[in-house]
PDB file of N, CA and C in Angstrom:
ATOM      1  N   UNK A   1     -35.294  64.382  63.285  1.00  0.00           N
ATOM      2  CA  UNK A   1     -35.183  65.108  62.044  1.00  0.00           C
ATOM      3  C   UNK A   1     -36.564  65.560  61.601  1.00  0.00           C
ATOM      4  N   UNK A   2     -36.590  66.918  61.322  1.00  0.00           N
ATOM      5  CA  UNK A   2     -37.823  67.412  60.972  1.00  0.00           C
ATOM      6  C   UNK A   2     -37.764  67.198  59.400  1.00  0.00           C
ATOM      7  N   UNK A   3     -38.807  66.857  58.565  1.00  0.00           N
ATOM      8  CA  UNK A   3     -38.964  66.610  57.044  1.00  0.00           C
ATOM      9  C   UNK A   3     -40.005  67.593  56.199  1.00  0.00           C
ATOM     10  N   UNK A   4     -39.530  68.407  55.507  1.00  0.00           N
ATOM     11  CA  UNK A   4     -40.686  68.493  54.705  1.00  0.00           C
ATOM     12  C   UNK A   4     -40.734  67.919  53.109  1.00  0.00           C
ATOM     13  N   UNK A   5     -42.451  67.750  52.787  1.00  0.00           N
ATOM     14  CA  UNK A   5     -42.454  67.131  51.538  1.00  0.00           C
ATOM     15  C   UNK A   5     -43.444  68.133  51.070  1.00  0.00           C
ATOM     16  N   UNK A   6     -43.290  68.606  49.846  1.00  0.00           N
ATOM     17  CA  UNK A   6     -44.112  68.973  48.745  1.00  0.00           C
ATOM     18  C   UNK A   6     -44.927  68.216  48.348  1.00  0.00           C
ATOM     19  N   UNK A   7     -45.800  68.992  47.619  1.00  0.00           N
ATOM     20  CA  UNK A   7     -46.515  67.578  46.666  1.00  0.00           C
ATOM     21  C   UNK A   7     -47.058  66.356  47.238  1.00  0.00           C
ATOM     22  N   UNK A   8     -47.306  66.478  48.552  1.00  0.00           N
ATOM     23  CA  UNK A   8     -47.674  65.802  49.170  1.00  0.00           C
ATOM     24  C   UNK A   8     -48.698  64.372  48.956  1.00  0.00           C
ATOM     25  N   UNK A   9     -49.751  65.071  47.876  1.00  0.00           N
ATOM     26  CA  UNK A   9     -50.654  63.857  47.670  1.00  0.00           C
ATOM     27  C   UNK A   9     -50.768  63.208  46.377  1.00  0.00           C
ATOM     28  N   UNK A  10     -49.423  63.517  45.632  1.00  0.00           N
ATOM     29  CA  UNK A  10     -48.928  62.818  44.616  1.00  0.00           C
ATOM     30  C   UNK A  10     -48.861  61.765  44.877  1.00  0.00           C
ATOM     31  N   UNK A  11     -48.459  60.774  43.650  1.00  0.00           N
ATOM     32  CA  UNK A  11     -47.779  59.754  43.702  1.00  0.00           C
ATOM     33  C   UNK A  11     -45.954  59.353  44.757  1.00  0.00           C
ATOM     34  N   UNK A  12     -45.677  60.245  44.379  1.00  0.00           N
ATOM     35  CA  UNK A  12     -44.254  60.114  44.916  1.00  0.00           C
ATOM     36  C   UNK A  12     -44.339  60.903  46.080  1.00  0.00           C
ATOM     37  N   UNK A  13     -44.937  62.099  46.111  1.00  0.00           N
ATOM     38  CA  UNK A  13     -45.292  62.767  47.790  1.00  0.00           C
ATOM     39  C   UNK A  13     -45.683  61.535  48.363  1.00  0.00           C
ATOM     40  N   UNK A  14     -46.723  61.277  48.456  1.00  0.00           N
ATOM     41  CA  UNK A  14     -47.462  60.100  49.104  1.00  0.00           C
ATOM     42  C   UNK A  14     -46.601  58.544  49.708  1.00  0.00           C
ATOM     43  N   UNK A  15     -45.710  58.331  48.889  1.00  0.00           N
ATOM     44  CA  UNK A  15     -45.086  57.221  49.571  1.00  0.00           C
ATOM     45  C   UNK A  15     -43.714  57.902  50.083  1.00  0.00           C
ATOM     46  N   UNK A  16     -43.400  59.136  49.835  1.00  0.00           N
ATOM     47  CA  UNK A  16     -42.402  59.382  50.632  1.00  0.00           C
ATOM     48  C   UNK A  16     -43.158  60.070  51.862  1.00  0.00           C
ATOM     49  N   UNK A  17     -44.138  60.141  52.169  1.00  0.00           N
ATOM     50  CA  UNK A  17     -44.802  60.300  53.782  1.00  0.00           C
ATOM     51  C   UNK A  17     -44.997  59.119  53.866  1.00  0.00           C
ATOM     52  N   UNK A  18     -45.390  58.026  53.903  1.00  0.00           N
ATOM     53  CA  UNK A  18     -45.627  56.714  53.923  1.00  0.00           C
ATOM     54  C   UNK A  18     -44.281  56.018  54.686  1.00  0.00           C
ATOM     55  N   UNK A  19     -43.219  56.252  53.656  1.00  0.00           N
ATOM     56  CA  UNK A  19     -41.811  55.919  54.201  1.00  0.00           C
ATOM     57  C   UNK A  19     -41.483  56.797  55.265  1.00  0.00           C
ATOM     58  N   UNK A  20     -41.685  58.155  55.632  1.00  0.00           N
ATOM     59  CA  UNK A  20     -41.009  58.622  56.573  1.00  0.00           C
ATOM     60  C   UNK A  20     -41.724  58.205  57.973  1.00  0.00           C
ATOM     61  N   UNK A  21     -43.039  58.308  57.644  1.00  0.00           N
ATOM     62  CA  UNK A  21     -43.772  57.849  59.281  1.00  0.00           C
ATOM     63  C   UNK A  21     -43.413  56.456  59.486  1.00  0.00           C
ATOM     64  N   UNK A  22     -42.784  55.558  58.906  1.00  0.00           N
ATOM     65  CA  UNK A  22     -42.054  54.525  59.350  1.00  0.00           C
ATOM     66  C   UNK A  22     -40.409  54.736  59.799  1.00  0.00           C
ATOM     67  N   UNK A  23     -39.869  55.656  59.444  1.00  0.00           N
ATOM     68  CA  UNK A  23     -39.013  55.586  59.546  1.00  0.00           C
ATOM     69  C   UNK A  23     -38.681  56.069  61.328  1.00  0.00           C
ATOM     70  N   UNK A  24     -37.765  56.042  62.126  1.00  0.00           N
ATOM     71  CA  UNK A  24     -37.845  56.362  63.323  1.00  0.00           C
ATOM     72  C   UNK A  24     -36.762  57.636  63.548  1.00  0.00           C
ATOM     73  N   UNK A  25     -36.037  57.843  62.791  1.00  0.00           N
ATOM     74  CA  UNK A  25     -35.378  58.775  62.557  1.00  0.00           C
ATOM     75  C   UNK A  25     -35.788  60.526  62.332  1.00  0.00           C
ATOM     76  N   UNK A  26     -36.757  60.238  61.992  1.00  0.00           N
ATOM     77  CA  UNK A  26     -37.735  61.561  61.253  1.00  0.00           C
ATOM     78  C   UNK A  26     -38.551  61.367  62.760  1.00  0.00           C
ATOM     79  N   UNK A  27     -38.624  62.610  63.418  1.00  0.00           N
ATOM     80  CA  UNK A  27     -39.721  63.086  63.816  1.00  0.00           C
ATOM     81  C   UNK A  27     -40.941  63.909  63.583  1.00  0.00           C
ATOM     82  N   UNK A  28     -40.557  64.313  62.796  1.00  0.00           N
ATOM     83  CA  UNK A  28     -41.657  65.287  61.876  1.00  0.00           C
ATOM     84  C   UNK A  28     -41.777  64.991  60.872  1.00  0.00           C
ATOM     85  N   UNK A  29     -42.884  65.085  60.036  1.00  0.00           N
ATOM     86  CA  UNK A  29     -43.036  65.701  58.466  1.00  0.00           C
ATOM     87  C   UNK A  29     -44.458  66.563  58.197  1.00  0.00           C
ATOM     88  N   UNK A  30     -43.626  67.100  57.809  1.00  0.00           N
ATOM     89  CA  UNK A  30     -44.385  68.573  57.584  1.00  0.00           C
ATOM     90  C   UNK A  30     -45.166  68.455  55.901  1.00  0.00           C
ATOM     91  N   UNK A  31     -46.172  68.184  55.497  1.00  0.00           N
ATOM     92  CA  UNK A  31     -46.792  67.551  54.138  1.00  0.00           C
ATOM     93  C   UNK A  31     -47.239  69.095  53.990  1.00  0.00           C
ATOM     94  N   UNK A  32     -46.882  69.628  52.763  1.00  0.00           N
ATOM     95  CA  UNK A  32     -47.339  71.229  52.000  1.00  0.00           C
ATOM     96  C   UNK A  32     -47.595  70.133  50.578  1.00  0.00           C
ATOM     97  N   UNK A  33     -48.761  70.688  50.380  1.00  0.00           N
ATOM     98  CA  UNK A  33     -50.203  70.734  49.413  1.00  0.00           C
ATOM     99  C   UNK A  33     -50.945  71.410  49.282  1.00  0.00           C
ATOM    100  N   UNK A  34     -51.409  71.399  47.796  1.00  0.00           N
ATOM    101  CA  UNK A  34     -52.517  72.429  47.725  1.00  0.00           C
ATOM    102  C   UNK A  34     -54.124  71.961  48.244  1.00  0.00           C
ATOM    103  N   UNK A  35     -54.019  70.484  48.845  1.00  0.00           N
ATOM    104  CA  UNK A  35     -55.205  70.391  49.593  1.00  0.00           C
ATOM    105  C   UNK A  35     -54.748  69.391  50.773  1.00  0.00           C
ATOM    106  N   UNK A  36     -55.553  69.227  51.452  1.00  0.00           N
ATOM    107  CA  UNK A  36     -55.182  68.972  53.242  1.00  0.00           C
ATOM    108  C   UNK A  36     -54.592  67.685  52.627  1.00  0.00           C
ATOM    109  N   UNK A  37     -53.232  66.929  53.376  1.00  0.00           N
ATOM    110  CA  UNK A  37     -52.855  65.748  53.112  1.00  0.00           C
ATOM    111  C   UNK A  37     -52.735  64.952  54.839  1.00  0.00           C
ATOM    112  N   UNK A  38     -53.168  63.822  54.282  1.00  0.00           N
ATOM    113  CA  UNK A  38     -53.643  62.681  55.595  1.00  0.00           C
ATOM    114  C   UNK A  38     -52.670  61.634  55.102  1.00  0.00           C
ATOM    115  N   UNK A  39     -52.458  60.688  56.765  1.00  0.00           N
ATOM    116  CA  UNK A  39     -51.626  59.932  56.098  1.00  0.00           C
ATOM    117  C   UNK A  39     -52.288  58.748  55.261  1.00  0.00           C
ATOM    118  N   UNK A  40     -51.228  58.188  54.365  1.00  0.00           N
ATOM    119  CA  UNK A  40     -51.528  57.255  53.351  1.00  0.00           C
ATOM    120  C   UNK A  40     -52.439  56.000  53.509  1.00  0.00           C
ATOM    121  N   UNK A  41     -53.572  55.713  53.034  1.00  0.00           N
ATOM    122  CA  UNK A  41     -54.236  54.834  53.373  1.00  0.00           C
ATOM    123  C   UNK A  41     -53.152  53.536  53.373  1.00  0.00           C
ATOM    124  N   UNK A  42     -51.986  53.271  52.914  1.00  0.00           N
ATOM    125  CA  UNK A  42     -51.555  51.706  53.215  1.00  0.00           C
ATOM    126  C   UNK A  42     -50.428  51.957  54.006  1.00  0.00           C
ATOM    127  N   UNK A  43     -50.441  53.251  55.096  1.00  0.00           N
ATOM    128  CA  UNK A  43     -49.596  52.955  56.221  1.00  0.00           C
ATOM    129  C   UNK A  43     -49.616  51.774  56.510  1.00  0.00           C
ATOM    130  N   UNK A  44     -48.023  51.247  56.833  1.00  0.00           N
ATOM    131  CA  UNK A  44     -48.520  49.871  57.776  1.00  0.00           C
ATOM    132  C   UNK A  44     -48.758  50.270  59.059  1.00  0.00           C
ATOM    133  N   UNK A  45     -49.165  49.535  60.410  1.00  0.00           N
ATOM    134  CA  UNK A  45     -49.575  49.610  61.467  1.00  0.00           C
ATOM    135  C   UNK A  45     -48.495  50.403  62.283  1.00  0.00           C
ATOM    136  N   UNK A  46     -47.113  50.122  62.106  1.00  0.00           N
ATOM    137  CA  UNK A  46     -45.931  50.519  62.705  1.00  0.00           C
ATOM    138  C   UNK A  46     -45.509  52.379  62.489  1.00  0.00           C
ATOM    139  N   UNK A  47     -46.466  52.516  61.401  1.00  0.00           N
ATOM    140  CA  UNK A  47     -46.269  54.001  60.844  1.00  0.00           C
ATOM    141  C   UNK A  47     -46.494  54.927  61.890  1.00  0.00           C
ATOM    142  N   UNK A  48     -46.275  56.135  62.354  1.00  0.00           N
ATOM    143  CA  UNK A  48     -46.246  57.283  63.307  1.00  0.00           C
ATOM    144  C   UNK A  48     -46.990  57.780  63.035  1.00  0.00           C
ATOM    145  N   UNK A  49     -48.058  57.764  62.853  1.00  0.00           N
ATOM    146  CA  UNK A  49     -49.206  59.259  61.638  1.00  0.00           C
ATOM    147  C   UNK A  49     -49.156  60.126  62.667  1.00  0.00           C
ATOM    148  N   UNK A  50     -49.105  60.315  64.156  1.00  0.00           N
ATOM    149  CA  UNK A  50     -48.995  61.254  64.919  1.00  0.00           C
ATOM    150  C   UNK A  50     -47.851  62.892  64.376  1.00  0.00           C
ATOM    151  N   UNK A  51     -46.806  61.994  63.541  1.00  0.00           N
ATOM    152  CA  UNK A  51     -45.612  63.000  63.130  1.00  0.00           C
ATOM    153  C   UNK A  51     -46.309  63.764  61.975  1.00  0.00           C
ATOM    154  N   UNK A  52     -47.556  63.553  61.342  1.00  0.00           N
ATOM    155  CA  UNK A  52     -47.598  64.122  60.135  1.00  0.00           C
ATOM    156  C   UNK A  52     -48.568  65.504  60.540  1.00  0.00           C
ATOM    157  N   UNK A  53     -48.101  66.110  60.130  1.00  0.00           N
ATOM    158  CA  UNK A  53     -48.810  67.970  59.967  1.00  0.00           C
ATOM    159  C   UNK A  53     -48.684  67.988  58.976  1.00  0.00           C
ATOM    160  N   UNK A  54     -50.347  68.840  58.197  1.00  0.00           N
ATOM    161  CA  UNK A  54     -50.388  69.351  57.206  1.00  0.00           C
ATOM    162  C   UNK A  54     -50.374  70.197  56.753  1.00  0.00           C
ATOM    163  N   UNK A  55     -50.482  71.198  55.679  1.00  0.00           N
ATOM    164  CA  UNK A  55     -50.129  72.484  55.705  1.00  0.00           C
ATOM    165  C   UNK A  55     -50.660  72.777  54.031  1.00  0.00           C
ATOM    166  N   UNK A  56     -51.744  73.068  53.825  1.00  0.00           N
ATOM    167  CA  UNK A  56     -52.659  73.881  52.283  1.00  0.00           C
ATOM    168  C   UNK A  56     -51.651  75.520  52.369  1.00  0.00           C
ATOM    169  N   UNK A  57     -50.883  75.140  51.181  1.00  0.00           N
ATOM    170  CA  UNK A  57     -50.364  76.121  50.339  1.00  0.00           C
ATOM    171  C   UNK A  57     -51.470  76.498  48.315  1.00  0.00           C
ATOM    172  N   UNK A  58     -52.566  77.280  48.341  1.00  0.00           N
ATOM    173  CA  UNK A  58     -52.571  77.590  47.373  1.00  0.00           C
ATOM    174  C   UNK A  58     -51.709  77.950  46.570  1.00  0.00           C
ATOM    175  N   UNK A  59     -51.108  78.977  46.640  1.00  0.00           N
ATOM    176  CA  UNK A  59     -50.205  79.984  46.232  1.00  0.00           C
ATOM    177  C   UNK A  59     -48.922  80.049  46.175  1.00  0.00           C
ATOM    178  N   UNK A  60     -48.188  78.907  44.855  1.00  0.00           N
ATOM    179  CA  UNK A  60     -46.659  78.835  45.013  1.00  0.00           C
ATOM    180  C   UNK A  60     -45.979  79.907  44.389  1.00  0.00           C
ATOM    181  N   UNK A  61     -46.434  80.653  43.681  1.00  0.00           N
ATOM    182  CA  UNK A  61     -45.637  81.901  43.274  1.00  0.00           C
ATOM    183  C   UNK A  61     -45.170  82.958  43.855  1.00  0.00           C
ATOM    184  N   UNK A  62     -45.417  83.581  44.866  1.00  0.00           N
ATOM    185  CA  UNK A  62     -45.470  84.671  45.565  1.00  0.00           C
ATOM    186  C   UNK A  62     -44.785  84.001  46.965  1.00  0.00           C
ATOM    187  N   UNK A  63     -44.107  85.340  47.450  1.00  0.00           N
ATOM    188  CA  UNK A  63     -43.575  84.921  48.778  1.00  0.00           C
ATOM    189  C   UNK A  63     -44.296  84.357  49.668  1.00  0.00           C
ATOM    190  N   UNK A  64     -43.840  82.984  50.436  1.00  0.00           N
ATOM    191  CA  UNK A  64     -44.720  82.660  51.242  1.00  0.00           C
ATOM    192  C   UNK A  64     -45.265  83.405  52.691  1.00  0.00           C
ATOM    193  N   UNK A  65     -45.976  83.315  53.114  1.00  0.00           N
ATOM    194  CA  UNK A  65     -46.707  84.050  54.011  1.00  0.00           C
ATOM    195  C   UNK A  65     -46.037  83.621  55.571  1.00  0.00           C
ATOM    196  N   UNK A  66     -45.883  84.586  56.105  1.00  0.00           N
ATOM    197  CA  UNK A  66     -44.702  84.525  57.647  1.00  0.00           C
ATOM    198  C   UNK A  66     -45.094  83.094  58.381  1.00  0.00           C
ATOM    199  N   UNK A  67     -46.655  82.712  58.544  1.00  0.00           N
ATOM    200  CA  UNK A  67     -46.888  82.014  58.745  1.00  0.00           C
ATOM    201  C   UNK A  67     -46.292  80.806  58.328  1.00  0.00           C
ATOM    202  N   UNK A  68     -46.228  80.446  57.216  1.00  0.00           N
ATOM    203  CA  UNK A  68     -45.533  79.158  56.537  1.00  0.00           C
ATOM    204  C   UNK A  68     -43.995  79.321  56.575  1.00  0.00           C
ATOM    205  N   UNK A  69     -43.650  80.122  56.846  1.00  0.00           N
ATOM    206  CA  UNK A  69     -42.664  80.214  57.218  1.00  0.00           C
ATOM    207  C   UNK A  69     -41.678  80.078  58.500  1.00  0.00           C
ATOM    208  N   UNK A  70     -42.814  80.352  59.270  1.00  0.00           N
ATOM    209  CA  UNK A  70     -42.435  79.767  60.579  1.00  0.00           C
ATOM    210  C   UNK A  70     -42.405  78.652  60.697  1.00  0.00           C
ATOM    211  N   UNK A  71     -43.166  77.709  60.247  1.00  0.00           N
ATOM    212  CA  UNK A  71     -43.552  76.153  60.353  1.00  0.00           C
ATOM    213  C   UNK A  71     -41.951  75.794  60.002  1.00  0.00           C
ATOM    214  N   UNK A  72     -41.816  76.276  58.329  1.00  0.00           N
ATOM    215  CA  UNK A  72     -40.427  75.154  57.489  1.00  0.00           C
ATOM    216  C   UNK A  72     -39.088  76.108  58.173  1.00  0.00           C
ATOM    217  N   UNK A  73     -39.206  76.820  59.176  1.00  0.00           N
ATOM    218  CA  UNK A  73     -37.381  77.178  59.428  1.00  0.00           C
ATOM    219  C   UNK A  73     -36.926  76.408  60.000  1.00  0.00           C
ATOM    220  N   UNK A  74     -37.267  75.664  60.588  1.00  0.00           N
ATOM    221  CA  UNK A  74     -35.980  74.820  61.364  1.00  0.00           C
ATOM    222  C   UNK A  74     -36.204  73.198  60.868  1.00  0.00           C
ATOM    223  N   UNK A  75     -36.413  72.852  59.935  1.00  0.00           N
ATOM    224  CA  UNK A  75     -36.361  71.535  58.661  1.00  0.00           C
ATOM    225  C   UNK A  75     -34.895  71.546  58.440  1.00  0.00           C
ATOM    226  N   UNK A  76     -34.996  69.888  58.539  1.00  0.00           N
ATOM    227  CA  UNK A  76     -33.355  69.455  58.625  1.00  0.00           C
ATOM    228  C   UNK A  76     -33.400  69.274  57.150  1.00  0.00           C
ATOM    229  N   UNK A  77     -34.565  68.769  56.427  1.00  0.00           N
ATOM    230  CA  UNK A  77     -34.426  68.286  55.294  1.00  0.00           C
ATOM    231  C   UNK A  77     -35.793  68.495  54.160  1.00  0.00           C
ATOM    232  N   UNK A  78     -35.553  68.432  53.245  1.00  0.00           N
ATOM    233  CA  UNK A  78     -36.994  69.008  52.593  1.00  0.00           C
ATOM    234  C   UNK A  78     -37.318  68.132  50.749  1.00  0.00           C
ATOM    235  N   UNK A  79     -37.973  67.101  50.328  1.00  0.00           N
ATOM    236  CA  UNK A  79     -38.377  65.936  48.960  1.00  0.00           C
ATOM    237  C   UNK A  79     -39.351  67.480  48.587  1.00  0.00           C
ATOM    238  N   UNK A  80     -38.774  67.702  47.137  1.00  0.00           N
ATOM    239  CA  UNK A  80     -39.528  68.512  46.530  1.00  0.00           C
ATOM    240  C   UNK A  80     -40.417  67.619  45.653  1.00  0.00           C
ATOM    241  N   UNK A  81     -41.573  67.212  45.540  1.00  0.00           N
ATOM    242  CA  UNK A  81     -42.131  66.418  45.120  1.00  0.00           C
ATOM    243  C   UNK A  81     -43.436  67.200  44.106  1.00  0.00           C
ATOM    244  N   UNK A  82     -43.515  68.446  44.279  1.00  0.00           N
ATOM    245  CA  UNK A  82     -44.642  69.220  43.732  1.00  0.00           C
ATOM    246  C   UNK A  82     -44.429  69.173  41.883  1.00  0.00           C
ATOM    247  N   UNK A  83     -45.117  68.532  41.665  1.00  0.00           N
ATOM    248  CA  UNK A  83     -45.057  68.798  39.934  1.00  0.00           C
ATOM    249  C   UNK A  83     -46.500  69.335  39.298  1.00  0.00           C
ATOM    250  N   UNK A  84     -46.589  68.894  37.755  1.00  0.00           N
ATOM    251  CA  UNK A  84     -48.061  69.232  37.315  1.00  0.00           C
ATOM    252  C   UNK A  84     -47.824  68.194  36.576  1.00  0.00           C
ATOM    253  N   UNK A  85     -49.201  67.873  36.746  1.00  0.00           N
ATOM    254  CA  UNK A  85     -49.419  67.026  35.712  1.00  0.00           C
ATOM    255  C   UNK A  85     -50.043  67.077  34.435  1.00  0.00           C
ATOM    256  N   UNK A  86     -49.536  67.021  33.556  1.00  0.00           N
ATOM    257  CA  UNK A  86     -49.658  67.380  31.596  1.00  0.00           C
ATOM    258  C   UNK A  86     -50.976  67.234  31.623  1.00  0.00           C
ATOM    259  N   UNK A  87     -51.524  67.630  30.604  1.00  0.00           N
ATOM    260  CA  UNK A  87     -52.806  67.470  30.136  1.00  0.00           C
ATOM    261  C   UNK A  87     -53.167  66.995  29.018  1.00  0.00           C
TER     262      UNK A  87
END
């Protein structure tokens, strides 16, 4: 199962890449952020970090670019995790 997550280096992005590179089911996850996302410093040892690709999206308003688009077409599944945070 290919995964993508938003919001990647949130709070809740972050442990749902955490959980998926453990999981064995997921072969992919595809992490879209607005800055490069790595896996989680408290992977445990058993985690896959090999499955994680990252992917810097500035620009959520506007159609995404063919490029990024090629990456997320064939995603079985997709954690919208992108929020803002108040000020």
């Amino acid at each position: 199962m290919k995964l993508i997550v938003t919001g990647a280096t949130g709070l809740v992005g972050s442990e749902v890449i955490r959980l998926a590179l453990r999981n064995p089911d997921i072969t992919s996850v595809l992490a879209i952020a607005r800055k490069p996302v790595t896996p989680p410093a408290n992977a445990e040892m058993k985690a896959e970090k090999s499955k994680l690709r990252s992917l810097v999206l500035n620009d959520w308003t506007n159609t995404y670019p063919e490029s990024v688009k090629q990456q997320i077409k064939d995603a079985d599944a997709c954690i919208w995790a992108l929020a803002v945070t108040p000020s």
